[in-house]
N, C-alpha and C. Protein backbone atom coordinates (compact mmCIF):
# COMPACT_ATOMS: atom_id res chain seq x y z
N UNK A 1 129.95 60.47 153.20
CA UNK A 1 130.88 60.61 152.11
C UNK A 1 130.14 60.76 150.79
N UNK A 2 129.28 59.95 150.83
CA UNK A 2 128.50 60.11 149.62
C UNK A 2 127.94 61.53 148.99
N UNK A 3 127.47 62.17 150.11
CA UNK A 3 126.60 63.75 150.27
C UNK A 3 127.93 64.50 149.74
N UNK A 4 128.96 63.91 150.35
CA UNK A 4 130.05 65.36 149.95
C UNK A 4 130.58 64.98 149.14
N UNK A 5 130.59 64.08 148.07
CA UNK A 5 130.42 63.74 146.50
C UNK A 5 130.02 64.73 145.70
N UNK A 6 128.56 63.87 146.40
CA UNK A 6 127.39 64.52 145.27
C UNK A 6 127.46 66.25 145.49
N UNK A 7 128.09 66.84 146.47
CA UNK A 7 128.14 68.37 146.73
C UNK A 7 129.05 68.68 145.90
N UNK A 8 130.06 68.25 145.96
CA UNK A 8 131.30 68.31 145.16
C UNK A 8 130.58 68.57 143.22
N UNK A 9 130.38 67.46 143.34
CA UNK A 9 130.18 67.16 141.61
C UNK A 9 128.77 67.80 141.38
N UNK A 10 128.26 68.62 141.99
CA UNK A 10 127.42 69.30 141.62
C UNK A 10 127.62 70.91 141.29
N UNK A 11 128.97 71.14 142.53
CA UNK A 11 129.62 72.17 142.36
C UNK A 11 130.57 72.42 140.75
N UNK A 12 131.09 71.23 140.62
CA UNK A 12 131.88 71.07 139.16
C UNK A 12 130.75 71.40 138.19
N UNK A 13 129.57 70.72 138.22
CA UNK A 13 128.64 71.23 136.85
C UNK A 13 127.72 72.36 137.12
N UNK A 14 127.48 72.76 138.13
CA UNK A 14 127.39 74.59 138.40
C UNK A 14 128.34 75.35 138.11
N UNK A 15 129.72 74.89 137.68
CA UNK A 15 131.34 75.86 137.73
C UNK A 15 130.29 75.69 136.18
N UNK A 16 130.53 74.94 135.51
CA UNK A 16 130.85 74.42 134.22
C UNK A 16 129.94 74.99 133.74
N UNK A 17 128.78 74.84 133.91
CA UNK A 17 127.37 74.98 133.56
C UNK A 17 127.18 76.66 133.10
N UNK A 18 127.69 77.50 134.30
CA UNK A 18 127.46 78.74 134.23
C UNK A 18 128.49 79.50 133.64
N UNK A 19 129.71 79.33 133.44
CA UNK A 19 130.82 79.64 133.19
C UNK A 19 130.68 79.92 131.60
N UNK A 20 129.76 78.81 130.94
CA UNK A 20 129.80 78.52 129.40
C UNK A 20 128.81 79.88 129.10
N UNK A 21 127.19 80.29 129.70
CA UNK A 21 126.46 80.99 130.16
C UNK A 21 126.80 82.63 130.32
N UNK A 22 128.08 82.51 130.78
CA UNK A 22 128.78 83.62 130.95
C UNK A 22 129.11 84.75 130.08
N UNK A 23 129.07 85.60 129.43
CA UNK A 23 129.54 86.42 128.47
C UNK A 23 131.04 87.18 128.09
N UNK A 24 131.31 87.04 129.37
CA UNK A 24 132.06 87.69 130.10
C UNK A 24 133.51 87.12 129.75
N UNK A 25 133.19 85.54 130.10
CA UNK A 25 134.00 84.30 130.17
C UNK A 25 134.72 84.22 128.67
N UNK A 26 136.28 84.75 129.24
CA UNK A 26 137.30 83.96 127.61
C UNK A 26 138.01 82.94 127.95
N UNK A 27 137.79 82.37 126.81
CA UNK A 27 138.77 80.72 126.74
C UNK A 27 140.14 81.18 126.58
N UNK A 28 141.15 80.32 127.07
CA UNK A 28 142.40 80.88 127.25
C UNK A 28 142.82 80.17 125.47
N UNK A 29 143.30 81.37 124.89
CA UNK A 29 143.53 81.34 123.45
C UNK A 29 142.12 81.30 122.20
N UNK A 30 142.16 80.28 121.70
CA UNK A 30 140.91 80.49 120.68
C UNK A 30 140.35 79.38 120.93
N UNK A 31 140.29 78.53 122.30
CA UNK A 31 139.49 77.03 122.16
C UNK A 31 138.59 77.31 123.52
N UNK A 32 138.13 76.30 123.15
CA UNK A 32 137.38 75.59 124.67
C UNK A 32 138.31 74.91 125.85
N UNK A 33 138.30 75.49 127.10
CA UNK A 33 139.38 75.11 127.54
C UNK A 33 139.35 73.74 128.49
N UNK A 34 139.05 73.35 128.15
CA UNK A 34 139.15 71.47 128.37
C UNK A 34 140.72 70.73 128.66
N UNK A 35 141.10 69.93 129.63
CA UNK A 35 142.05 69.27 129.69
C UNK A 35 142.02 68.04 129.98
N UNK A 36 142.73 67.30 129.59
CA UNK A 36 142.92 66.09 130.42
C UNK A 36 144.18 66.08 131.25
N UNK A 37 143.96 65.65 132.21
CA UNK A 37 145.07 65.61 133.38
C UNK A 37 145.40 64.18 133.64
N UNK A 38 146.72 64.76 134.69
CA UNK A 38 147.03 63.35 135.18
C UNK A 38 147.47 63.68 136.79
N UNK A 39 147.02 63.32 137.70
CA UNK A 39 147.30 63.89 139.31
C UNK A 39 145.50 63.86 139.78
N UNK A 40 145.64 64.18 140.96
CA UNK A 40 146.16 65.94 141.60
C UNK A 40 147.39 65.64 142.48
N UNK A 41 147.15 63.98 142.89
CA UNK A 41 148.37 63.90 143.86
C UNK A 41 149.03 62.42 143.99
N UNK A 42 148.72 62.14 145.14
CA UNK A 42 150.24 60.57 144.90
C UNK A 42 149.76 59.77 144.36
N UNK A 43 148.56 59.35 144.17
CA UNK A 43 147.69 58.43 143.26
C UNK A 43 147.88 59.20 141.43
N UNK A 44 148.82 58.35 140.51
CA UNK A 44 148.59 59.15 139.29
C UNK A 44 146.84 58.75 138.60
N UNK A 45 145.71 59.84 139.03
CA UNK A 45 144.62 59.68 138.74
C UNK A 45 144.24 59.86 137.17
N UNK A 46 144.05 59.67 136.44
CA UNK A 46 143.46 60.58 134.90
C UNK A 46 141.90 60.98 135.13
N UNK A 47 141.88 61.94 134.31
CA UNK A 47 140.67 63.38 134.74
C UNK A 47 140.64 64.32 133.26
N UNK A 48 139.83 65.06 133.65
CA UNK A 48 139.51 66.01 132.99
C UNK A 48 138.58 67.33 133.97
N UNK A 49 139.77 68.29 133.35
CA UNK A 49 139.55 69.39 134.01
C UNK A 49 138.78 70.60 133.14
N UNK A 50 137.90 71.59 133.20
CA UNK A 50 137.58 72.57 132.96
C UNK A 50 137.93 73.96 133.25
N UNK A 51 138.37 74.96 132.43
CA UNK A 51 138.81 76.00 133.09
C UNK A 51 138.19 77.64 132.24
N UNK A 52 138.02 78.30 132.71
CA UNK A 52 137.50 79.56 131.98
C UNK A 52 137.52 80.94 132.59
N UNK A 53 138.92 81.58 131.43
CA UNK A 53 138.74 83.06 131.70
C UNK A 53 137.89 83.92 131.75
N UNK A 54 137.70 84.62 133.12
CA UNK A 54 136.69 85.46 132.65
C UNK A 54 137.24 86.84 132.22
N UNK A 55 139.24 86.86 133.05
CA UNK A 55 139.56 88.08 131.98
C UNK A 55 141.53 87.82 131.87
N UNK A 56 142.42 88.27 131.45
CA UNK A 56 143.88 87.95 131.23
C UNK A 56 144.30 88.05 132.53
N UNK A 57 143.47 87.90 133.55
CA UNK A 57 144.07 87.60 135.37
C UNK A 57 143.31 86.57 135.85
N UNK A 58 142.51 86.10 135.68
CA UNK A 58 141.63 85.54 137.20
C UNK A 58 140.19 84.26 135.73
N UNK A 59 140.59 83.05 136.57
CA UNK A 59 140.11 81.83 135.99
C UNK A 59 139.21 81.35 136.57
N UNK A 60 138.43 80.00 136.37
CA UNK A 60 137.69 79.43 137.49
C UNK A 60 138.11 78.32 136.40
N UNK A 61 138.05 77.23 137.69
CA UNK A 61 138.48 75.76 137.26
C UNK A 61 138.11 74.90 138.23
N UNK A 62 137.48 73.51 137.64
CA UNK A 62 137.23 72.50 138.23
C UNK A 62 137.50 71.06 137.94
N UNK A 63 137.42 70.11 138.59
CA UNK A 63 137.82 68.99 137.65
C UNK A 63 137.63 67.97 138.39
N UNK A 64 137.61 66.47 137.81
CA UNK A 64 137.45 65.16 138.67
C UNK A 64 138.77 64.45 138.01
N UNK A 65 138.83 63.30 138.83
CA UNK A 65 139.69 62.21 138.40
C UNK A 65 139.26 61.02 138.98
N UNK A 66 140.02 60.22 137.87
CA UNK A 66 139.06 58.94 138.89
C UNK A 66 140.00 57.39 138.53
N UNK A 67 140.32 56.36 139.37
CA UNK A 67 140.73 55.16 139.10
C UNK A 67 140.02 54.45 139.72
N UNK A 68 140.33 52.46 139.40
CA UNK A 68 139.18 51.92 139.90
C UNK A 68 139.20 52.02 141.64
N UNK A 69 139.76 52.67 142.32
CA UNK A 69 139.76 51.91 143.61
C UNK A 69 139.57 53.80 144.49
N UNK A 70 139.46 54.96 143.58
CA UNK A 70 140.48 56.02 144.28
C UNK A 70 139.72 57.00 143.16
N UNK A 71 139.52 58.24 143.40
CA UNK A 71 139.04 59.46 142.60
C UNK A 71 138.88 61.00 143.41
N UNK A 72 138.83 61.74 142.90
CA UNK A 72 138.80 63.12 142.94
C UNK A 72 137.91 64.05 142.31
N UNK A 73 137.47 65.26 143.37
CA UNK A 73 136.64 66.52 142.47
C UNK A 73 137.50 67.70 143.46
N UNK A 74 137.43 68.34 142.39
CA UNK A 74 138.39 69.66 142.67
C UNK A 74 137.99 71.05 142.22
N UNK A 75 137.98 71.54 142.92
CA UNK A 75 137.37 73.12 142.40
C UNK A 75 138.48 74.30 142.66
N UNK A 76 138.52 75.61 142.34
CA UNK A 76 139.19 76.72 142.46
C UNK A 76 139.66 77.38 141.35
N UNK A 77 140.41 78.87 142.23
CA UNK A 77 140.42 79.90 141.15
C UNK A 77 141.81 80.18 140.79
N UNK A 78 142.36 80.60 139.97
CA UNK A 78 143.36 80.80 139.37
C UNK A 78 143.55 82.17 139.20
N UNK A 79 145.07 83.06 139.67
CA UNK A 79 145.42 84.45 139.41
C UNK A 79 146.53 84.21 138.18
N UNK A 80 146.30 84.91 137.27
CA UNK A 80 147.38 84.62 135.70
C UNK A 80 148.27 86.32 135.90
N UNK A 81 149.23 85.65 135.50
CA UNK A 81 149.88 86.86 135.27
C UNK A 81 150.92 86.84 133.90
N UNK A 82 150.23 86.77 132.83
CA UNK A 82 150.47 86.63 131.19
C UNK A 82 151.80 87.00 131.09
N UNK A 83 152.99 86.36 130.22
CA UNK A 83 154.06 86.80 129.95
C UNK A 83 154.22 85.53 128.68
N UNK A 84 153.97 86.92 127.54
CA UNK A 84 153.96 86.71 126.60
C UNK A 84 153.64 84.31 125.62
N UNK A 85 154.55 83.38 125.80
CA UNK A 85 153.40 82.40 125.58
C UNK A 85 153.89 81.49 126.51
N UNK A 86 154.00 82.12 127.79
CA UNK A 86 153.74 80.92 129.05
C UNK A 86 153.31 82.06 129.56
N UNK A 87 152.09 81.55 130.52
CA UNK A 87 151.07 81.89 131.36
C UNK A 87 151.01 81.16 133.09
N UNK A 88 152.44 82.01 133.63
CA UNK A 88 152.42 81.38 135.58
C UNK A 88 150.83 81.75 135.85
N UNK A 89 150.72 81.23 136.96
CA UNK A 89 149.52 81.58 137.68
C UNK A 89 149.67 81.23 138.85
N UNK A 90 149.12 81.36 140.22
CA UNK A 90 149.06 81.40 141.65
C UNK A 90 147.63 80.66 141.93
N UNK A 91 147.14 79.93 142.68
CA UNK A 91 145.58 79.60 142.85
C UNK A 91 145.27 78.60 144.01
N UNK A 92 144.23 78.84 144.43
CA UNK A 92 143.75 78.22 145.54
C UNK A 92 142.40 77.22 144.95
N UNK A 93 142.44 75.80 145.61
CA UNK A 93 141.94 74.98 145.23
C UNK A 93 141.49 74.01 146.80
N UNK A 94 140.43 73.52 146.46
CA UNK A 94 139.78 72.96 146.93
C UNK A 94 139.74 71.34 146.63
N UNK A 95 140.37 70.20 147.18
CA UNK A 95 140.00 69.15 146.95
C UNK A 95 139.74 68.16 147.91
N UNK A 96 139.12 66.95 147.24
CA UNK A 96 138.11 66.23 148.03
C UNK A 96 138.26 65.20 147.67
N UNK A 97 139.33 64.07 148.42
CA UNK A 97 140.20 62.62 147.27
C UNK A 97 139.19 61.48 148.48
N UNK A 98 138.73 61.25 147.43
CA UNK A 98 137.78 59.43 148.21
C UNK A 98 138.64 58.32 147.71
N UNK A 99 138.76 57.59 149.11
CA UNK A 99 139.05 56.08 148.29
C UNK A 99 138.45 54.87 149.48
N UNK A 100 139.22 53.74 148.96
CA UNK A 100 138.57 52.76 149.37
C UNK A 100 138.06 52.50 151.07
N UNK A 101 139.21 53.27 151.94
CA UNK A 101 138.69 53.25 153.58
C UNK A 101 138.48 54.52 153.85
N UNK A 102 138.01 55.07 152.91
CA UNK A 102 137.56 56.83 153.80
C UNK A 102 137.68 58.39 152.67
N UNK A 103 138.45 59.16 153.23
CA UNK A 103 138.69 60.16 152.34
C UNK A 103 139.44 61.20 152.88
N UNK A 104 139.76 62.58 152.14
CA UNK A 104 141.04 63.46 152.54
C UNK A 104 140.18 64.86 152.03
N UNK A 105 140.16 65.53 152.22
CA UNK A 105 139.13 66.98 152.56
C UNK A 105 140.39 67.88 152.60
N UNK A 106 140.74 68.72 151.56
CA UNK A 106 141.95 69.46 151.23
C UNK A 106 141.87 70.66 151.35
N UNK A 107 142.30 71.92 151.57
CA UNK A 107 142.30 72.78 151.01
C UNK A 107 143.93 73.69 150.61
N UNK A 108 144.32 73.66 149.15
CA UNK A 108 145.59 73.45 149.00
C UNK A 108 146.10 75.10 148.15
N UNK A 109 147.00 75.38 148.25
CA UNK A 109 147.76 76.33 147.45
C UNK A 109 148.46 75.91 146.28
N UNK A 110 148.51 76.29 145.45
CA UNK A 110 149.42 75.73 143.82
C UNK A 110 149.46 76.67 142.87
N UNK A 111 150.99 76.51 142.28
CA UNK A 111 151.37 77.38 141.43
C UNK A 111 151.57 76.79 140.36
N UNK A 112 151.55 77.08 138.75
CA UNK A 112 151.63 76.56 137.85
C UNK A 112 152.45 77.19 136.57
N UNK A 113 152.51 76.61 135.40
CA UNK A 113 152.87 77.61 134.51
C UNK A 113 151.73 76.92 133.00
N UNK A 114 151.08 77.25 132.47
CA UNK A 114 150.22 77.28 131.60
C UNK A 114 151.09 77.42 129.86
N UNK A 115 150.76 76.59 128.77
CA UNK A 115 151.46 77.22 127.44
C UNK A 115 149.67 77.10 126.58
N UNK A 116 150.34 77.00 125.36
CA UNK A 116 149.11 76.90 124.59
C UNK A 116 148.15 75.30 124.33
N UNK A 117 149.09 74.80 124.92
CA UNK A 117 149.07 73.04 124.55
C UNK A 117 148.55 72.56 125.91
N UNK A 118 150.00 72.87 126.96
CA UNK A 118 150.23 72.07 128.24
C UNK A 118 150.01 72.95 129.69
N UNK A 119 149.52 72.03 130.63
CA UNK A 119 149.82 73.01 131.72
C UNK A 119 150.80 71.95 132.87
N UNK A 120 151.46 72.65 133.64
CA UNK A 120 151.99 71.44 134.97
C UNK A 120 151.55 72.65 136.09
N UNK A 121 150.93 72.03 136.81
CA UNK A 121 151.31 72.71 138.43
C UNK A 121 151.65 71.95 139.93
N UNK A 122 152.05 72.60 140.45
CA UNK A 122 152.32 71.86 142.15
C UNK A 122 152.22 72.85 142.84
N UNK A 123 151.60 72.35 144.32
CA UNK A 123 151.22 72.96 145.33
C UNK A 123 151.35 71.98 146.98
N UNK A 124 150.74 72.73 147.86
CA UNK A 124 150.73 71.82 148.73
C UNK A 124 149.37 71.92 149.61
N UNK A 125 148.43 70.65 150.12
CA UNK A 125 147.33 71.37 150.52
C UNK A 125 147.57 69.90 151.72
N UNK A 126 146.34 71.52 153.14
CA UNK A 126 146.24 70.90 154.39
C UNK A 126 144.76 70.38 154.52
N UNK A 127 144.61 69.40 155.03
CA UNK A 127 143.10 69.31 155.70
C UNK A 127 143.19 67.82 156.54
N UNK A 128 142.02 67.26 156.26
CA UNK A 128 141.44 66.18 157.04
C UNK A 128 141.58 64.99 156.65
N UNK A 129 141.73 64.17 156.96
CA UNK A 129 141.78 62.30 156.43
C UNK A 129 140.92 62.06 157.76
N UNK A 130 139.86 61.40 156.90
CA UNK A 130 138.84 60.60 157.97
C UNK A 130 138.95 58.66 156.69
N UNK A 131 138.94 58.09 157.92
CA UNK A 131 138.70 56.63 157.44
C UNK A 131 138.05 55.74 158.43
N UNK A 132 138.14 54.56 158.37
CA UNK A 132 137.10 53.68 159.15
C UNK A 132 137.66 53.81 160.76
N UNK A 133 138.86 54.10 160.52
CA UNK A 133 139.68 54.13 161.41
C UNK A 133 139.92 55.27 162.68
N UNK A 134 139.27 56.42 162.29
CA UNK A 134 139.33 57.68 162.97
C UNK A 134 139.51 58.57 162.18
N UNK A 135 140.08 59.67 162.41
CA UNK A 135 140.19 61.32 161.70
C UNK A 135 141.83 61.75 162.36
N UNK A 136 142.43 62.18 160.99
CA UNK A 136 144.04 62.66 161.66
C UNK A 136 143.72 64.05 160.50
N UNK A 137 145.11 65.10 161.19
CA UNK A 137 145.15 66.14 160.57
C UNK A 137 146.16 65.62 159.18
N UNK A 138 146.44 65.81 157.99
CA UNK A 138 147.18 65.57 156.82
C UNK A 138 147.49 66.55 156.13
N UNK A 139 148.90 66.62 155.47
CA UNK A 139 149.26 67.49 154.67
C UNK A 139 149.28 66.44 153.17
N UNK A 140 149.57 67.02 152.10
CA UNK A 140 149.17 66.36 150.81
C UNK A 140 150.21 67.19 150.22
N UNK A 141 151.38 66.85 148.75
CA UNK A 141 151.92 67.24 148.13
C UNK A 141 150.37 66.99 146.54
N UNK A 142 150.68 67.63 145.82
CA UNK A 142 150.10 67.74 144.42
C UNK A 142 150.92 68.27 143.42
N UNK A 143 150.24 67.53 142.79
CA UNK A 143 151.55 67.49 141.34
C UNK A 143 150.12 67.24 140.29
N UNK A 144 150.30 67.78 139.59
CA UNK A 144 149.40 68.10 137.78
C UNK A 144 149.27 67.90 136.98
N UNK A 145 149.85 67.47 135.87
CA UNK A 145 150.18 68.02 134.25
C UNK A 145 148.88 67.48 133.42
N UNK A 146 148.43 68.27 132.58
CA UNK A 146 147.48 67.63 131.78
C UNK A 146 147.97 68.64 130.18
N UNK A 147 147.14 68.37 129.07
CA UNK A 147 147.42 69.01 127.72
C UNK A 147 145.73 69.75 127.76
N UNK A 148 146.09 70.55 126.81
CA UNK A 148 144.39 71.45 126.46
C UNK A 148 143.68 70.81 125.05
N UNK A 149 142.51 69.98 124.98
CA UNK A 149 142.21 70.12 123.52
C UNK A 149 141.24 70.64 123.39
């Protein structure tokens, strides 16, 4: 569990790292696109997410969350489809929720709607729950909302 942490959160500051690096890469409006969140799912986690256009369709985003007992790293890409000042989007995401007897290995679908301030999204993602206990197949609801500063 530990290894697929540290894979995880290495992946978040390679997103991050190179993204800034990028030339290419626009911030959605005139900022740095930074959020704080609250999710990804039944645990309300607080986080901070990163996200960066590289053009008025297609994003890259990553993010952690974390409480004392329970946390998250999350990666994936985002399809925008701009209408005028809300911004839907479609995106596939990757998450990886640890807690106290084990962990949940996601890979989820989610749709959102984006403004200049706020974003909310929900999706639903399938994968793995392994704990001390054995390994079952799991589905996961996710739910979102964070603000941009």
């Amino acid at each position: 569990m530990i290894r697929k942490c540290s894979l995880m959160f290495s992946l978040i500051a390679l997103t991050t790292f190179l993204s800034v690096q990028n030339p290419h890469a626009k911030p959605v409006g005139n900022r740095f696109t930074t959020s704080v969140t609250l999710g990804p799912a039944v645990f309300p986690m607080p986080g901070i997410r990163f996200q960066y256009r590289f053009n008025d369709h297609l994003s890259l985003n990553s993010g952690l969350s974390y409480i004392v007992a329970a946390g998250d790293f999350n990666a994936g890409i985002n399809f925008h489809l701009p209408v005028n000042s809300i911004d839907p989007y479609l995106g596939a995401r990757r998450i990886f929720i640890y807690h106290l007897t084990g962990s949940i290995d996601l890979s989820a679908g989610v749709a959102g709607i984006e403004t200049e301030n706020y974003f909310v999204e929900a999706g639903l993602g399938f994968g793995q729950e392994r704990t001390d206990f054995g390994s079952t197949k799991t589905e996961l609801a996710i739910i979102q909302l964070g603000w941009f500063f």
